[in-house]
PDB file of N, CA and C in Angstrom:
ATOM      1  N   UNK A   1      55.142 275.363 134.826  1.00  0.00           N
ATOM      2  CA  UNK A   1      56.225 274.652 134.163  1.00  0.00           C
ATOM      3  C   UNK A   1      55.713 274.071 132.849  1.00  0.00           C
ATOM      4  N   UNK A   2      56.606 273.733 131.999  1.00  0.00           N
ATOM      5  CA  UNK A   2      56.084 273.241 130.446  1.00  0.00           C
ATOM      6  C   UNK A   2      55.826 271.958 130.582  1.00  0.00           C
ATOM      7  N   UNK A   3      54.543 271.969 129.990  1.00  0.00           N
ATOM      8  CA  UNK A   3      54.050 270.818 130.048  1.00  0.00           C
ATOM      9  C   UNK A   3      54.695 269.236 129.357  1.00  0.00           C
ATOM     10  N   UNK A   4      55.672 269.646 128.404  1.00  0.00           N
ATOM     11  CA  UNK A   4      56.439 269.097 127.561  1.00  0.00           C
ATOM     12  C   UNK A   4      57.847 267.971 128.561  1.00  0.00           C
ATOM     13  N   UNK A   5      57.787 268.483 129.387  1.00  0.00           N
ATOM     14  CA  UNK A   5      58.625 267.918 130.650  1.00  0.00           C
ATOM     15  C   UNK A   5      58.435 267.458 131.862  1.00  0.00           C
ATOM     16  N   UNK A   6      57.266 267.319 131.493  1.00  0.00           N
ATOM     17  CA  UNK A   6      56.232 266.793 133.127  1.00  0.00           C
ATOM     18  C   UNK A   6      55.235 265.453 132.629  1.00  0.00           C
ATOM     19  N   UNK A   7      55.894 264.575 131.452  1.00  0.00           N
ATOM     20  CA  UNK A   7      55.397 263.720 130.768  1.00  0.00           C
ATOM     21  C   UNK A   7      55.105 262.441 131.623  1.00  0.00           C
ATOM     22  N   UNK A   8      54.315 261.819 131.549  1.00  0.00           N
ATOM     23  CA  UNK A   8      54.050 260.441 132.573  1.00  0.00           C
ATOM     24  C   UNK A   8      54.414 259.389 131.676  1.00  0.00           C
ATOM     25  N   UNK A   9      55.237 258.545 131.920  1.00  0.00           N
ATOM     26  CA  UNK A   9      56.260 257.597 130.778  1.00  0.00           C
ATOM     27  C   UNK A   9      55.027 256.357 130.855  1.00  0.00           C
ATOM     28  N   UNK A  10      54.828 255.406 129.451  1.00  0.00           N
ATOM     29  CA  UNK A  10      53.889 254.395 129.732  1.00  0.00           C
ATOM     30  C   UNK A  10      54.635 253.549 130.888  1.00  0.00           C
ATOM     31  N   UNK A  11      53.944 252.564 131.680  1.00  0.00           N
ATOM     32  CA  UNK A  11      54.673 251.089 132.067  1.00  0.00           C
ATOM     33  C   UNK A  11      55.675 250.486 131.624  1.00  0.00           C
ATOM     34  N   UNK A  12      56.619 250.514 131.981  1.00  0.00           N
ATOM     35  CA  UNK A  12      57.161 249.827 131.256  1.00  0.00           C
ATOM     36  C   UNK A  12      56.757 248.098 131.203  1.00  0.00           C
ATOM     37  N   UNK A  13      56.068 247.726 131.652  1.00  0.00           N
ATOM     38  CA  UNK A  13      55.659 246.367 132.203  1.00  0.00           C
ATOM     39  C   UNK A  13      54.374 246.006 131.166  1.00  0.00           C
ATOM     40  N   UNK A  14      53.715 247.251 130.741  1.00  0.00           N
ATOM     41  CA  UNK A  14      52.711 246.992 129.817  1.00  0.00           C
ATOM     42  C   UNK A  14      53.358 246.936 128.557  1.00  0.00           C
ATOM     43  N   UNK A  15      54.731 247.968 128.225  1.00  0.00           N
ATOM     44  CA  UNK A  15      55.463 247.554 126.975  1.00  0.00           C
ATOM     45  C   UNK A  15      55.572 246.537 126.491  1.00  0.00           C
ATOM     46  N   UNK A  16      55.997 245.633 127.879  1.00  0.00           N
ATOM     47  CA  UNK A  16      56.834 244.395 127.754  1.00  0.00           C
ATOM     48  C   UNK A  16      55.456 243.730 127.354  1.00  0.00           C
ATOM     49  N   UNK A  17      54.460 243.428 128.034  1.00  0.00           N
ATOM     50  CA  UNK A  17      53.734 242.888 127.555  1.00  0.00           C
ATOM     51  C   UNK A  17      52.647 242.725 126.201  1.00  0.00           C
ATOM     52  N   UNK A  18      52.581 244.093 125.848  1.00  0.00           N
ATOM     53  CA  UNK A  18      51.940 244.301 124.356  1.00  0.00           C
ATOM     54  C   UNK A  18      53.568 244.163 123.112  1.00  0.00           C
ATOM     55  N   UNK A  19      54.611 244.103 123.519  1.00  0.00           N
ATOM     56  CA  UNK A  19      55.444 243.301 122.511  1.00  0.00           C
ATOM     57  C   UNK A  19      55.237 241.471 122.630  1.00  0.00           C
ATOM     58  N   UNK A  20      55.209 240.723 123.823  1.00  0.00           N
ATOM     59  CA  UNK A  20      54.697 239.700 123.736  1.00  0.00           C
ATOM     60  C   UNK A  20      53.511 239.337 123.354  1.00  0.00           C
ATOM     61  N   UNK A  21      52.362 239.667 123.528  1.00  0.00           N
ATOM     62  CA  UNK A  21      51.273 239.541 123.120  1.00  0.00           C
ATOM     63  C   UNK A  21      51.242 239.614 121.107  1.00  0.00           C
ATOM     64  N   UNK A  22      51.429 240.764 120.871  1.00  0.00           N
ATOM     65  CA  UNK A  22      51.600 240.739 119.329  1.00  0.00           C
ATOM     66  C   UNK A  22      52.299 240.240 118.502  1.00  0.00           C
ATOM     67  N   UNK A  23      53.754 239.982 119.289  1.00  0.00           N
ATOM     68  CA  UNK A  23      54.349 238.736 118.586  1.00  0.00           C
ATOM     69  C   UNK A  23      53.893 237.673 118.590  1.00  0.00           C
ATOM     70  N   UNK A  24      52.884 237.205 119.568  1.00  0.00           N
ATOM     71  CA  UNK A  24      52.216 235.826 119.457  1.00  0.00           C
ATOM     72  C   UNK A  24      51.261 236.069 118.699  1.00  0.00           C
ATOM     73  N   UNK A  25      50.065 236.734 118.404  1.00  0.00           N
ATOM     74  CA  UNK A  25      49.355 237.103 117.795  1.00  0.00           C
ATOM     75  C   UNK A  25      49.271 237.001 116.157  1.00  0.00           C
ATOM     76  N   UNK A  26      50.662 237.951 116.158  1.00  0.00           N
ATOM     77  CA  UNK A  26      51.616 237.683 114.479  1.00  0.00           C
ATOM     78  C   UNK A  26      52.214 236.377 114.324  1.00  0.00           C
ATOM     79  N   UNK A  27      52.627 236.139 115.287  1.00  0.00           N
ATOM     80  CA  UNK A  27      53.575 234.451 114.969  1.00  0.00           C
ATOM     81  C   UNK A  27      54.905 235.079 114.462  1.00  0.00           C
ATOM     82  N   UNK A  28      55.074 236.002 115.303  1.00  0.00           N
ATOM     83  CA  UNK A  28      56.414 236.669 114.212  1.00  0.00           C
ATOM     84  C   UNK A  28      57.652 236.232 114.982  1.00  0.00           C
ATOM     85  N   UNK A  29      58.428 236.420 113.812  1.00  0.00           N
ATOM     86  CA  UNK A  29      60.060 235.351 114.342  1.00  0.00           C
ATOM     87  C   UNK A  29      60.836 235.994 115.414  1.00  0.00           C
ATOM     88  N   UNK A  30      61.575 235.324 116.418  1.00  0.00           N
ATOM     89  CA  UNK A  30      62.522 236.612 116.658  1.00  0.00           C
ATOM     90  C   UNK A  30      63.322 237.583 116.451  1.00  0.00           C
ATOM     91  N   UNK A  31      63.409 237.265 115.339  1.00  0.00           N
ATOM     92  CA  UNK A  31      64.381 238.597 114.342  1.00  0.00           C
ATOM     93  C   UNK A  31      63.233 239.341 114.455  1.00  0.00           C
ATOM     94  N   UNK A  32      62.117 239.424 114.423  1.00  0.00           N
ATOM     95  CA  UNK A  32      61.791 240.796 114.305  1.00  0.00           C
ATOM     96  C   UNK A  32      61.550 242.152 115.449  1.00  0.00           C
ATOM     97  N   UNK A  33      61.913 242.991 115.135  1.00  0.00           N
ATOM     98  CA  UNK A  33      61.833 243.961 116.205  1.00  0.00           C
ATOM     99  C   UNK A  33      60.617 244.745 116.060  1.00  0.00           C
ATOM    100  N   UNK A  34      60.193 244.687 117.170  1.00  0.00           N
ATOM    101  CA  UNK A  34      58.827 245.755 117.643  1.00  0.00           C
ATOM    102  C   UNK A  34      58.855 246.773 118.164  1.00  0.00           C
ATOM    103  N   UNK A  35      58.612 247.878 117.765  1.00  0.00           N
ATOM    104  CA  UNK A  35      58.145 249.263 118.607  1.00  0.00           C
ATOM    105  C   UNK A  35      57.396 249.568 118.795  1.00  0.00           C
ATOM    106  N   UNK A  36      57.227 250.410 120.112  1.00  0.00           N
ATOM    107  CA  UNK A  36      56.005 250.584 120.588  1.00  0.00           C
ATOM    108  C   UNK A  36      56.241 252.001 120.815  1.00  0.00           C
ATOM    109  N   UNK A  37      55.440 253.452 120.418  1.00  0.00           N
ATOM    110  CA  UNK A  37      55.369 254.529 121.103  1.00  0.00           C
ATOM    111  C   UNK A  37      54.253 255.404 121.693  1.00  0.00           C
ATOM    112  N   UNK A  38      54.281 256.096 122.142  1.00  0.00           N
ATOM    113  CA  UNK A  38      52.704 256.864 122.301  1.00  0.00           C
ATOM    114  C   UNK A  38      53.005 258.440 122.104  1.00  0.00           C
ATOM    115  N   UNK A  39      52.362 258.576 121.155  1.00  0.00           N
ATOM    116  CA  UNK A  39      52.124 260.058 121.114  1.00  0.00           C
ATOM    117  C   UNK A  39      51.314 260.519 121.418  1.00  0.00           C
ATOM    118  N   UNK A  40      51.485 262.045 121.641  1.00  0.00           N
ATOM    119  CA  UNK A  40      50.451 263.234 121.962  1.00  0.00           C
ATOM    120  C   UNK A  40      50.172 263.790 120.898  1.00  0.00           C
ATOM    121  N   UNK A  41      49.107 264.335 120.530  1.00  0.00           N
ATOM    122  CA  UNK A  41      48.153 264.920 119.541  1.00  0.00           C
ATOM    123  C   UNK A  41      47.627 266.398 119.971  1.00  0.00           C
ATOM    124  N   UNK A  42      47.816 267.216 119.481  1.00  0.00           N
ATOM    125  CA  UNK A  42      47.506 268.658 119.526  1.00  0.00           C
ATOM    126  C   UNK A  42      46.819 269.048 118.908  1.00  0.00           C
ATOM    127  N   UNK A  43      46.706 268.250 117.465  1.00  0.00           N
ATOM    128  CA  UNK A  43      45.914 268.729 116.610  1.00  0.00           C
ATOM    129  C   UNK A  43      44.335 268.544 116.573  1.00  0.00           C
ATOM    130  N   UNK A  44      43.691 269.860 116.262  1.00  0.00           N
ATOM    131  CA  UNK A  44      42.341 269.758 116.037  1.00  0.00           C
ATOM    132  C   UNK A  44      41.802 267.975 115.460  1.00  0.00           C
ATOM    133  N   UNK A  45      40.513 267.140 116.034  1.00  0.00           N
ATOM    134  CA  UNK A  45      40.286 266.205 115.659  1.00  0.00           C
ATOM    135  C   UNK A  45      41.154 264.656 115.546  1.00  0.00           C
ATOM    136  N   UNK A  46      42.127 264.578 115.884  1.00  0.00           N
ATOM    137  CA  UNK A  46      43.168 263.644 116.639  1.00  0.00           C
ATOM    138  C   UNK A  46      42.689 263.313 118.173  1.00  0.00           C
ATOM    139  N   UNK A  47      43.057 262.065 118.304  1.00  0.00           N
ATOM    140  CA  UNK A  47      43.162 261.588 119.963  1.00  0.00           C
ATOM    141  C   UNK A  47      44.450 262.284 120.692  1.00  0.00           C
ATOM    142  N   UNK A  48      43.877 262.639 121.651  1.00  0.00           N
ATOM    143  CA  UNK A  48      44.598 263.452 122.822  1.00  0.00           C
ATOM    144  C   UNK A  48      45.979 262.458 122.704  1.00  0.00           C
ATOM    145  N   UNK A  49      45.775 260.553 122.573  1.00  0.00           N
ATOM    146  CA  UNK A  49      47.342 259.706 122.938  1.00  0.00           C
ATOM    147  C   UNK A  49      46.766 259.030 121.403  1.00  0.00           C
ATOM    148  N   UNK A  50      48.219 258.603 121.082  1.00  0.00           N
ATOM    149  CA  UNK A  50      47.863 257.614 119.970  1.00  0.00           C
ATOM    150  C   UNK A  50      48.829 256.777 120.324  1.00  0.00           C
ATOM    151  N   UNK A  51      48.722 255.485 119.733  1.00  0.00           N
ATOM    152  CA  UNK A  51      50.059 253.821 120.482  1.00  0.00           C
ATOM    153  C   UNK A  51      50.515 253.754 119.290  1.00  0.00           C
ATOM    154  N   UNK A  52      51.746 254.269 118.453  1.00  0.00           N
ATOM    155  CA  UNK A  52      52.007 253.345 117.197  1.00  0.00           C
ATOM    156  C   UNK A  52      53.089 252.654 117.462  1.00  0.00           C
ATOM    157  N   UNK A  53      52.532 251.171 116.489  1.00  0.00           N
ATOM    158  CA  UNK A  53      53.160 249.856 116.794  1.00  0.00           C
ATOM    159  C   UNK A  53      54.174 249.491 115.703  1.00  0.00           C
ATOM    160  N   UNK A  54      55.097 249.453 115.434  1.00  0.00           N
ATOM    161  CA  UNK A  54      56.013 249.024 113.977  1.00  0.00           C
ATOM    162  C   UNK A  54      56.996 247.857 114.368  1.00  0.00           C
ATOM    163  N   UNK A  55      56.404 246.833 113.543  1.00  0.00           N
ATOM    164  CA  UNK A  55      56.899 245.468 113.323  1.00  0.00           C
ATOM    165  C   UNK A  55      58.387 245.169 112.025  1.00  0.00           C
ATOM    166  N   UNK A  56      59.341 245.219 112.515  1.00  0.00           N
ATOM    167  CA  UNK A  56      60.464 245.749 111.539  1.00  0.00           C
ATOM    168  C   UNK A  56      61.434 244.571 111.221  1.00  0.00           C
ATOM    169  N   UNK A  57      60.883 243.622 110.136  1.00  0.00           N
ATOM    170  CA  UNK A  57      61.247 242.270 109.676  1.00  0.00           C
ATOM    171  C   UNK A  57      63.163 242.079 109.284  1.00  0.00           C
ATOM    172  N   UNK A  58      63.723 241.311 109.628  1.00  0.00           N
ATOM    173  CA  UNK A  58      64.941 241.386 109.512  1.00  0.00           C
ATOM    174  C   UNK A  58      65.167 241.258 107.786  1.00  0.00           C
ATOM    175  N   UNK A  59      64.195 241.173 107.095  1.00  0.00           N
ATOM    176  CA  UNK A  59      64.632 240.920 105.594  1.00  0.00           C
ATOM    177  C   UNK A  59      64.642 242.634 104.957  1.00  0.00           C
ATOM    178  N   UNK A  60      64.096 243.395 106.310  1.00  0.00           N
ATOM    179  CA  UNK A  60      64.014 244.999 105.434  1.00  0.00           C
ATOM    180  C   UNK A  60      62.738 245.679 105.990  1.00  0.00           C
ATOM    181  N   UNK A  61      61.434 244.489 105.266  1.00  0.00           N
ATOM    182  CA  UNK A  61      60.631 245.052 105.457  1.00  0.00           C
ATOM    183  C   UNK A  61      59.450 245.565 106.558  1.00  0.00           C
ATOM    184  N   UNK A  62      58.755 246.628 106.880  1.00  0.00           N
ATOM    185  CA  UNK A  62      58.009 246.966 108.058  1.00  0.00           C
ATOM    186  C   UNK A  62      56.728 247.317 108.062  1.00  0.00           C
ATOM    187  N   UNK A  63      55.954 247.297 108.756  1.00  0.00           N
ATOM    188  CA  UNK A  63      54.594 247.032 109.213  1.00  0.00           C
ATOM    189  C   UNK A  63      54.159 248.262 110.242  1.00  0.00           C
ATOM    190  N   UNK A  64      53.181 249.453 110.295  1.00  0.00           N
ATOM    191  CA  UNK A  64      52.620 249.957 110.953  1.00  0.00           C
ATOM    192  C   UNK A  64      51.257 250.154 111.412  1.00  0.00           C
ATOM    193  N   UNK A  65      51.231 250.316 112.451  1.00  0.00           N
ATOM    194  CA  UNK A  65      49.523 249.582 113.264  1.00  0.00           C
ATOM    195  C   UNK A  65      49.375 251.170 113.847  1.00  0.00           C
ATOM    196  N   UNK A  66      48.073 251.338 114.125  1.00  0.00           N
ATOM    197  CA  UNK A  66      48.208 252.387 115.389  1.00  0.00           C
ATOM    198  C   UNK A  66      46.914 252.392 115.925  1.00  0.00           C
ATOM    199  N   UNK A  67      46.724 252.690 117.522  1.00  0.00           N
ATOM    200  CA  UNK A  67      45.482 252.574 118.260  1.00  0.00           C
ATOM    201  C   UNK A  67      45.838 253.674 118.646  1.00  0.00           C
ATOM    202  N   UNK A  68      44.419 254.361 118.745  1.00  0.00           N
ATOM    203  CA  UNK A  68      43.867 255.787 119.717  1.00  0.00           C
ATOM    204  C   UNK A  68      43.731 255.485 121.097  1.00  0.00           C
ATOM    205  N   UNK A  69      44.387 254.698 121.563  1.00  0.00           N
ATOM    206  CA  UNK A  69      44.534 254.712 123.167  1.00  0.00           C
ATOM    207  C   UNK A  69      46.140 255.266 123.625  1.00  0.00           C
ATOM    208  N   UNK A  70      46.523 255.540 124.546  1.00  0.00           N
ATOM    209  CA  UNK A  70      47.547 255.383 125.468  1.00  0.00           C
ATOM    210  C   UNK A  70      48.133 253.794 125.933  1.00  0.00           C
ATOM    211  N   UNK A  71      49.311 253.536 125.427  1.00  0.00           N
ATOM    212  CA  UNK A  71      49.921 252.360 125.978  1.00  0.00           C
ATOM    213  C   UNK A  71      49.131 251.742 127.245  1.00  0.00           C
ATOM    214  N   UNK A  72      49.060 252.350 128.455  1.00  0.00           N
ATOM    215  CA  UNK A  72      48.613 251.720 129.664  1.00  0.00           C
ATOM    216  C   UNK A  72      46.818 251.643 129.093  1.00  0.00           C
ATOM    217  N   UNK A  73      46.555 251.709 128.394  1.00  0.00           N
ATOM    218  CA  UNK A  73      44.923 251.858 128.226  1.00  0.00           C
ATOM    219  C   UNK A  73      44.840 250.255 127.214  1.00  0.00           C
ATOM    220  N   UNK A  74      46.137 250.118 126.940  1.00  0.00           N
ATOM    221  CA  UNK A  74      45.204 248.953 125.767  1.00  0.00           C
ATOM    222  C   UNK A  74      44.941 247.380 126.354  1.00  0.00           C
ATOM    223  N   UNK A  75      44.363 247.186 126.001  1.00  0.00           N
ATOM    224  CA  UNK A  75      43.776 245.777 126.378  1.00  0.00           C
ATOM    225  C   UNK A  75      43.669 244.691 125.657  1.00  0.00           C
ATOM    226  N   UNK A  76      43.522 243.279 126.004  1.00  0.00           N
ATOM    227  CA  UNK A  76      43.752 242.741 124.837  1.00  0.00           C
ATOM    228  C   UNK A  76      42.730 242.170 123.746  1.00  0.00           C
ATOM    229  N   UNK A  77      41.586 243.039 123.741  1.00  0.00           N
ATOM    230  CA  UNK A  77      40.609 243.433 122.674  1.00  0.00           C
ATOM    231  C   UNK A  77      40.945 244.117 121.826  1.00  0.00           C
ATOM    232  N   UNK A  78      41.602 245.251 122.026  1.00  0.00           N
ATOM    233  CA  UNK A  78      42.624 246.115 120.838  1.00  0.00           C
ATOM    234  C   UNK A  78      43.501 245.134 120.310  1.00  0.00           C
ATOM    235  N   UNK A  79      44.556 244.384 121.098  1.00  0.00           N
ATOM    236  CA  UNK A  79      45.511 243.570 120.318  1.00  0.00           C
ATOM    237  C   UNK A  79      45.005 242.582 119.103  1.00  0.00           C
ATOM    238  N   UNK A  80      43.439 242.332 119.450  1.00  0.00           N
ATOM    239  CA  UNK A  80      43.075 241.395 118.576  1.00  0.00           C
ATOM    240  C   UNK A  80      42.773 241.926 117.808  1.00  0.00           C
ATOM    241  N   UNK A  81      41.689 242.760 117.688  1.00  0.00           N
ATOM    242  CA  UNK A  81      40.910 243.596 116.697  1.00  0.00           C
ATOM    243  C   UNK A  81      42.055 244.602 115.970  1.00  0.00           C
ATOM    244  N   UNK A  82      43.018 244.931 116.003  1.00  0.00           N
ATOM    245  CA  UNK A  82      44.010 245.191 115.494  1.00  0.00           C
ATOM    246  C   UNK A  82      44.256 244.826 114.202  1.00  0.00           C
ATOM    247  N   UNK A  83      44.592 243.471 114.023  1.00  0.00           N
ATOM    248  CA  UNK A  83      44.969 242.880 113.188  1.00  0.00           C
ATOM    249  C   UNK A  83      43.419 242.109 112.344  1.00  0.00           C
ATOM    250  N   UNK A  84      42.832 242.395 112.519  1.00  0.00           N
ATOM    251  CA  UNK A  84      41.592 241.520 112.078  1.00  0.00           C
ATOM    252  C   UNK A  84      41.199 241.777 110.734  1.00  0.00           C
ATOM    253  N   UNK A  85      41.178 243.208 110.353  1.00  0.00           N
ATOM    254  CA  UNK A  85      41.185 243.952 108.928  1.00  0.00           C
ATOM    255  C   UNK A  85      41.896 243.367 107.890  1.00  0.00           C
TER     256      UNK A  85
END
């Protein structure tokens, strides 16, 4: 069967929690909306999962993060070191 349809969905429980965590982290308002996705990577030299994070400010403007883990893989050493740059 295709592999494309036999996908293992993150937690939803870890969602919930790496949107709380980074909004505290950011100090960001509630207007702002967070996404969280995980992709798959096919390509030569890419991570097999990647997490991208987009912080999408009610005045317009948006913010993109991304970790080479899988949603259920991140921890909150990534959440910090994230933003540290």
């Amino acid at each position: 069967m295709n592999d494309m349809f036999n996908k293992k969905k993150a937690n939803p429980e870890n969602i919930r929690y790496l949107k709380e965590a980074i909004s505290k982290e950011l100090k960001l308002p509630k207007t702002t909306i967070l996404s969280i996705a995980e992709l798959s990577c096919h390509e030569p030299g890419c991570p097999p999962k990647e997490t991208v994070i987009t912080a999408n400010a009610i005045n317009g403007k948006s913010k993109t993060w991304k970790i080479e883990k899988s949603i259920d893989a991140i921890d909150n050493f990534d959440i910090e070191n994230l933003f540290k740059y």
